[in-house]
Protein backbone atom coordinates (compact mmCIF):
# COMPACT_ATOMS: atom_id res chain seq x y z
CA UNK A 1 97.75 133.81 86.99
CA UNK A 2 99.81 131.95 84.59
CA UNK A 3 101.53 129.10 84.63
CA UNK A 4 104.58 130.95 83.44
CA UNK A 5 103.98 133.48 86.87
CA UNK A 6 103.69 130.08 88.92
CA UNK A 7 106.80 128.92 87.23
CA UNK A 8 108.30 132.15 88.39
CA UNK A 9 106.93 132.10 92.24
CA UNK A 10 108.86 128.61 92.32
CA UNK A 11 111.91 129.60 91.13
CA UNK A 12 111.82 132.67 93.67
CA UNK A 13 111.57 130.48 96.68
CA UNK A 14 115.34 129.85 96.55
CA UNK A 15 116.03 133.26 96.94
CA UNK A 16 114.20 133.80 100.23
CA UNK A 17 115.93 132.54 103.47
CA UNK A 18 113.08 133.52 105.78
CA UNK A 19 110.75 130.37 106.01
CA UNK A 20 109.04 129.33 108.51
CA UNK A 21 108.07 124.71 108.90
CA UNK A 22 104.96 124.15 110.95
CA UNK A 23 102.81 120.61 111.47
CA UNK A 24 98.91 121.51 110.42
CA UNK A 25 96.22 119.69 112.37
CA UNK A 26 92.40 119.79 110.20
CA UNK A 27 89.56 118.85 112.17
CA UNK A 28 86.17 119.11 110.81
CA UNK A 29 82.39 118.32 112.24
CA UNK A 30 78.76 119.32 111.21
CA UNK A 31 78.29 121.51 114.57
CA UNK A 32 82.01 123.32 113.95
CA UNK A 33 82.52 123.52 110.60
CA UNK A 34 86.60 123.19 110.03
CA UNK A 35 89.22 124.21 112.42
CA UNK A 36 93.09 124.28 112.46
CA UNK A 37 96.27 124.40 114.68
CA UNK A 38 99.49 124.80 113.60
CA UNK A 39 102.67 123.35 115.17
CA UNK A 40 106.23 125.55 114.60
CA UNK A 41 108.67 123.11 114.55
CA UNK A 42 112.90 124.01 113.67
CA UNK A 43 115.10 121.77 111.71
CA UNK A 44 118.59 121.78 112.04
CA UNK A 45 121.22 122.38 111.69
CA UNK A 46 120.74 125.92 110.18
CA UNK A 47 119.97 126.60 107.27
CA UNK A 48 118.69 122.87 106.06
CA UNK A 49 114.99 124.69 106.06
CA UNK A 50 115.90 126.86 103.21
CA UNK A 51 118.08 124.11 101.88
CA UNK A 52 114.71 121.57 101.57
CA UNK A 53 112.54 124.51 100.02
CA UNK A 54 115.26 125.33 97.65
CA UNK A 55 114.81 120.99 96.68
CA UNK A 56 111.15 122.08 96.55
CA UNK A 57 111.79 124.77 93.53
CA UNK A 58 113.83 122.51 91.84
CA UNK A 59 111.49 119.54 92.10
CA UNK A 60 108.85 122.00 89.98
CA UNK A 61 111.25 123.88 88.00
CA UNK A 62 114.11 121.29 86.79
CA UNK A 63 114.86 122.38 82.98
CA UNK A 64 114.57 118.34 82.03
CA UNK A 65 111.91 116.53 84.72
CA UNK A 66 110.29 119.68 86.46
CA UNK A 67 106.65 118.46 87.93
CA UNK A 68 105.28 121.89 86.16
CA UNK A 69 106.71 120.69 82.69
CA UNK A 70 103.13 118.03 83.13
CA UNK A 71 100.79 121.10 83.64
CA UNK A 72 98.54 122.53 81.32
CA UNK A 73 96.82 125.29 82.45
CA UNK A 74 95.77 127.74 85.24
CA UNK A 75 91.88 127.98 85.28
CA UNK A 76 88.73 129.05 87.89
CA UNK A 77 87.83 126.12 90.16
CA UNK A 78 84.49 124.56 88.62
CA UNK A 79 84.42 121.23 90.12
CA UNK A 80 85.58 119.48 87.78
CA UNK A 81 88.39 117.29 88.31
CA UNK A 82 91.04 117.32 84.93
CA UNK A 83 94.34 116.02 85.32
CA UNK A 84 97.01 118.83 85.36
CA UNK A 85 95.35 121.68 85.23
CA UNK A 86 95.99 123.48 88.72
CA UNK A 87 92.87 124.91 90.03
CA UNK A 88 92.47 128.70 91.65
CA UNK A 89 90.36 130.58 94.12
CA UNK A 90 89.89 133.52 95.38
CA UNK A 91 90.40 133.83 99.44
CA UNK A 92 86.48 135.47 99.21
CA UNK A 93 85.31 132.58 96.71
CA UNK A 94 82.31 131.07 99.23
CA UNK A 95 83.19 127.78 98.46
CA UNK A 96 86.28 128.51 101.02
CA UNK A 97 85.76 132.21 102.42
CA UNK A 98 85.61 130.90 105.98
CA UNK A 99 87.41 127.98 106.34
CA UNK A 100 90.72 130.59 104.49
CA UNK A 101 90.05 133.21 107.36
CA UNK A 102 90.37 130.52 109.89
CA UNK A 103 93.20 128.66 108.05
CA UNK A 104 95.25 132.21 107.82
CA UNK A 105 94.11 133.42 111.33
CA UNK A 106 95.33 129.86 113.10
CA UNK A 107 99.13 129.50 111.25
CA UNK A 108 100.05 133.13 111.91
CA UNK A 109 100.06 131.92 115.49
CA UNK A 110 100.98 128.66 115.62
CA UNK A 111 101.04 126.40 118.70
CA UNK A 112 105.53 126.10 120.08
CA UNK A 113 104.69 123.66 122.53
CA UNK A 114 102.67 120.73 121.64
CA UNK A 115 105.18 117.34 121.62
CA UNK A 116 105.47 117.77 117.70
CA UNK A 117 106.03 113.53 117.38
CA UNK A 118 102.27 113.15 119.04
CA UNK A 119 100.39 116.18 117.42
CA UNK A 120 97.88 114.85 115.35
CA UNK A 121 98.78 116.46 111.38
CA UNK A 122 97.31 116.28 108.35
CA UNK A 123 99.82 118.32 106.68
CA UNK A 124 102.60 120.50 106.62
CA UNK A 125 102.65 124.46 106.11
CA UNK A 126 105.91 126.49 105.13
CA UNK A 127 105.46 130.51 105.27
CA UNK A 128 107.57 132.29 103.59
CA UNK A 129 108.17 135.71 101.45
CA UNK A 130 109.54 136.38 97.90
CA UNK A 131 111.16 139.16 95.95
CA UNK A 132 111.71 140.58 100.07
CA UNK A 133 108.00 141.10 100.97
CA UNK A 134 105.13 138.78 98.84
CA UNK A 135 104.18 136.75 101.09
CA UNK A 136 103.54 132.95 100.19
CA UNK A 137 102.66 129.91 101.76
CA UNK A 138 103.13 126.47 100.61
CA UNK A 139 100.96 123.48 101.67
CA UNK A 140 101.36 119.39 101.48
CA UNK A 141 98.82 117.40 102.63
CA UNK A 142 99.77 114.76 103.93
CA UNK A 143 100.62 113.64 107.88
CA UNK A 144 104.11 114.35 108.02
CA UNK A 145 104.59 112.49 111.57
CA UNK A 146 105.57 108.57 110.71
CA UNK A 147 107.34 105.54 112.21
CA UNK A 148 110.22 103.96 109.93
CA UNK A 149 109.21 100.49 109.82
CA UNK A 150 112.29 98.15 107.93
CA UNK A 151 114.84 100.99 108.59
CA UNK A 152 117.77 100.48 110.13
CA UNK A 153 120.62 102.87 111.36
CA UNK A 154 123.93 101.96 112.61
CA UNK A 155 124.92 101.09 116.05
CA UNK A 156 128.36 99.93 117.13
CA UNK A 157 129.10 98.25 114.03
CA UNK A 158 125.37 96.49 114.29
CA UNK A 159 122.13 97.66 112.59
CA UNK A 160 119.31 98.24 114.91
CA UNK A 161 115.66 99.38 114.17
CA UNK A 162 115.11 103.30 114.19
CA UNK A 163 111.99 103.10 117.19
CA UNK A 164 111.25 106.45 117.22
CA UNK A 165 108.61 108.64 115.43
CA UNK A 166 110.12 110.84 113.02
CA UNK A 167 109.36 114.28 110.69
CA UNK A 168 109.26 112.95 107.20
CA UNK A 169 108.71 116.19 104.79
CA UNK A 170 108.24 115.81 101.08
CA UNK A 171 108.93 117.68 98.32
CA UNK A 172 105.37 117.64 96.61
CA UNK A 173 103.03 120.80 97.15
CA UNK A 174 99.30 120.49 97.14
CA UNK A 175 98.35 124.21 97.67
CA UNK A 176 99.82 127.65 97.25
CA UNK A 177 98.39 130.41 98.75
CA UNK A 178 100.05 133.85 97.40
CA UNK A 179 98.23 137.48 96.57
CA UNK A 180 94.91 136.31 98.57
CA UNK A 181 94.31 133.54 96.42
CA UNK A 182 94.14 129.73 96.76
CA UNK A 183 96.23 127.79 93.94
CA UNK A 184 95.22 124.05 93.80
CA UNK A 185 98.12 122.18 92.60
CA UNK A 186 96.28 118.58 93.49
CA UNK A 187 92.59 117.89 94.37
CA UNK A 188 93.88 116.66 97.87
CA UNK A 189 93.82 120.82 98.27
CA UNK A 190 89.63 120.21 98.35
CA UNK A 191 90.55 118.42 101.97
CA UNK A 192 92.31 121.33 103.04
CA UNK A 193 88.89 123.27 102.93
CA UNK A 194 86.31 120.35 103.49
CA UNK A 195 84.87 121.93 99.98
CA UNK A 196 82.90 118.31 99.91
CA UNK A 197 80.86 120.55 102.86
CA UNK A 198 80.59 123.48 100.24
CA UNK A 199 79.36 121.95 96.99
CA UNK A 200 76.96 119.95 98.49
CA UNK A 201 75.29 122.93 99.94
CA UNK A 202 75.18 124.63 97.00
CA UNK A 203 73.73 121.00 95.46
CA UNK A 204 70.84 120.94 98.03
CA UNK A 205 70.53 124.93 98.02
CA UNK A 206 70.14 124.81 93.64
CA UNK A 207 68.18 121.32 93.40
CA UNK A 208 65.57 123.24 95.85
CA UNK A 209 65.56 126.21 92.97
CA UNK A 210 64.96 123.22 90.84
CA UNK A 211 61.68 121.69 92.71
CA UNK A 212 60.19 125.31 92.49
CA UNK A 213 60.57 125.89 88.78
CA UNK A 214 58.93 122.71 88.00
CA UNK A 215 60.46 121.42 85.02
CA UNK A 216 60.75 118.03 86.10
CA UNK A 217 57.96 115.24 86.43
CA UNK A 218 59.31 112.99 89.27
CA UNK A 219 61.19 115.55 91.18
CA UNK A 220 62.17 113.23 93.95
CA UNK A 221 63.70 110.74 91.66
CA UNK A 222 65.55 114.06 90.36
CA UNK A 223 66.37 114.73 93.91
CA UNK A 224 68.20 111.58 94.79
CA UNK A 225 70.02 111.32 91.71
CA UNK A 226 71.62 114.59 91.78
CA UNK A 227 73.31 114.63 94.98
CA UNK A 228 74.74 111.20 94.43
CA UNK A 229 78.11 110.19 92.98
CA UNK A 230 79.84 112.97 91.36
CA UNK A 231 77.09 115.09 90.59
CA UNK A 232 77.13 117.15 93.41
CA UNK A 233 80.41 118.69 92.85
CA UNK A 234 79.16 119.58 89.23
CA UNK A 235 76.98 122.32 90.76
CA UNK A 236 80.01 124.06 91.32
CA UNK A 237 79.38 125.64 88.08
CA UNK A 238 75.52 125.63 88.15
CA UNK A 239 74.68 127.97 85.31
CA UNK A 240 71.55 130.39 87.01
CA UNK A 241 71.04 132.12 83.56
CA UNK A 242 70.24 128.92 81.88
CA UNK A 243 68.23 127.23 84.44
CA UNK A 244 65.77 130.20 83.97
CA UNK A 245 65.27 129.64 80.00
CA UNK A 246 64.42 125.99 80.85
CA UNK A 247 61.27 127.59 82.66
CA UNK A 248 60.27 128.22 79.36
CA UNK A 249 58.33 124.87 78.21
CA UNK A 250 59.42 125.71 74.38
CA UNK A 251 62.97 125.66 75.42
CA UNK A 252 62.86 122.06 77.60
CA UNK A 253 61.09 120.33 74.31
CA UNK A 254 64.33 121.96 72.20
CA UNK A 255 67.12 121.09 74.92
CA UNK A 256 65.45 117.71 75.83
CA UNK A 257 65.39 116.87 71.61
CA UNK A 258 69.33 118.22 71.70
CA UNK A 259 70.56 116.01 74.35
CA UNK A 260 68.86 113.29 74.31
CA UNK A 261 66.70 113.53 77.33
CA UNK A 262 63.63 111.96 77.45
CA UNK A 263 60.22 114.46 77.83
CA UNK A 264 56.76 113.73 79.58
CA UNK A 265 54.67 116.43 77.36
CA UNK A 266 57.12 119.56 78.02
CA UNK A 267 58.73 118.27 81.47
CA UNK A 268 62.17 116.48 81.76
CA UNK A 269 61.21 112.75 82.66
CA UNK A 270 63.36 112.16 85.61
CA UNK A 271 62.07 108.00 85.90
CA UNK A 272 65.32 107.25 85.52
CA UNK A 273 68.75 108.58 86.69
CA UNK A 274 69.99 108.25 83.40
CA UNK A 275 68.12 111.62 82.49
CA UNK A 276 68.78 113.59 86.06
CA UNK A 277 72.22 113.12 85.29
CA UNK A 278 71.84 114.93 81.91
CA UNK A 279 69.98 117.10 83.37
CA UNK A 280 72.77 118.07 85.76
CA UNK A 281 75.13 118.29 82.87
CA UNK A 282 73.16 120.31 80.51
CA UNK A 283 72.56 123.61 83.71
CA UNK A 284 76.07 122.91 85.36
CA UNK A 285 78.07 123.47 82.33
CA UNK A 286 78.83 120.07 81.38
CA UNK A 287 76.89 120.05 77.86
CA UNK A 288 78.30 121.31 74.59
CA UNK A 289 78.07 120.61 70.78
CA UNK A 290 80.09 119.21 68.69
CA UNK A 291 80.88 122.34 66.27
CA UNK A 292 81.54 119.55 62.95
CA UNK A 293 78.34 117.70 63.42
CA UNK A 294 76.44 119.00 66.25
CA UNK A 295 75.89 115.97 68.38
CA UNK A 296 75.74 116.48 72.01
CA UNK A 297 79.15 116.40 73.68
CA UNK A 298 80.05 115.99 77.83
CA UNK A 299 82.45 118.36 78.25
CA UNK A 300 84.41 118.76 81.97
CA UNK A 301 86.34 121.86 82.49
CA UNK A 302 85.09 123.68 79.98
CA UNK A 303 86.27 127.95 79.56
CA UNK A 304 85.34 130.73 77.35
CA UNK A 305 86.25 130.70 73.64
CA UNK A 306 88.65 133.03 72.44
């Protein structure tokens, strides 16, 4: 999808009165995985729902100071993490298969009787459909239940403290989920999923495809580099096709002479973490040349040439 058809799926929302507000509760453990529970709550008076989601279209879509004016680009979630570029998945894409089914299966029957100012939320979810029957739903993560602390209303000609919790919605969206697929308009969309969880299985599942090629002479060292810091979400876009030419020792000696990394005979010498990380780069995607001169280049969100 392009940013022009996102563009479009904003400025659609006004058009829709249907939409439905509910507070979204994320829990997630080792044993359970992540689960969700939604909260229908009304505003009032009527009509002030479709009023705030019409402030949401505008907020993107503003001729002069519309948020999508900053974006660049629609692309494939890889992991990487470049600013303004609004990341998509597919509602199969493993890195959020299950987590989507529960996420959809939880908010089409959300919870009516939960005290709303004590339910625990990590976000907000507003369901709605465009052009009369495409259905979309809009996400903001962030816990919408607060206290006003310094706010004042008046009282009797006095000003007096507002004590209570209240519902404090705001404008920004963090994920869009329309035509079975997950649009990432922020990275705080990766909480939404616990897709920390995901890459890092797919880190321990690919560094173990790693161990058994043997290309490496201090695998552990290898091992403990890669799944720290940032690395693990790089095997997001772990490259199987060129993993398999580095079995070939002729091919190591030419990448390791390319990139800089440092060889014991024809085996990547992992000693240091400086290497592993290259390493990571050069199979994940993260690698290019320069096409002037040639010299290795760290590229992050890289896409085919055309």
């Amino acid at each position: 999808m392009s940013l022009e058809k996102i563009r479009t799926m904003f400025k659609a929302l006004s058009s829709s009165k249907a939409w439905s507000l509910q507070l979204l509760g994320i829990k997630t453990s080792k044993c359970n995985g992540t689960s969700y529970i939604g909260r229908e709550i009304t505003l009032s008076p009527k009509g002030r729902l479709t009023k705030f989601v019409e402030e949401i279209s505008d907020y993107y879509i503003n001729e002069s100071k519309g948020v999508l004016l900053s974006y660049s680009d629609v692309r494939d979630y890889d992991g990487s993490t470049v600013d303004k570029l609004i990341y998509r998945l597919s509602k199969s894409d493993k890195l959020i298969a299950s987590e989507y089914e529960t996420l959809i299966d939880e908010i089409s029957f959300p919870d009516v009787e939960i005290n709303p100012l004590e339910f625990k939320a990590q976000a907000y979810v507003l369901k709605g459909k465009i052009n009369d029957d495409r259905p979309v739903i809009l996400i903001s993560m962030h816990n919408p239940v607060t206290t006003l602390k310094h706010k004042f209303w008046s009282v009797n000609g006095s000003f007096e403290e507002i004590p209570n919790k209240v519902i404090n919605l705001r404008t920004s969206i963090d994920v869009v989920i329309m035509d079975d697929t997950v649009y990432m308009l922020t990275l705080a969309g990766e909480n939404l999923f616990n897709m920390e969880r995901a890459y890092r299985n797919i880190c321990e599942a690919k560094v173990k495809e790693i161990e058994d090629l043997n290309i490496v002479n201090n695998f552990k060292a290898f091992s403990s580099a890669a799944k720290k810091g940032q690395n693990p979400r790089k095997f997001v876009s772990f490259n199987d096709a060129h993993l398999q030419k580095l079995k070939d020792p002729a091919n190591r000696i030419k990448m390791g002479g390319i990139f800089k990394i440092r060889m014991e005979e024809d085996l990547f010498d992992t000693s240091d973490s400086e290497n592993s990380d290259k390493i990571v780069k050069l199979i994940c995607n993260r690698g290019m040349l320069d096409p002037f001169d040639e010299n290795p280049m760290e590229v992050d969100g890289s896409k085919i040439w055309k």
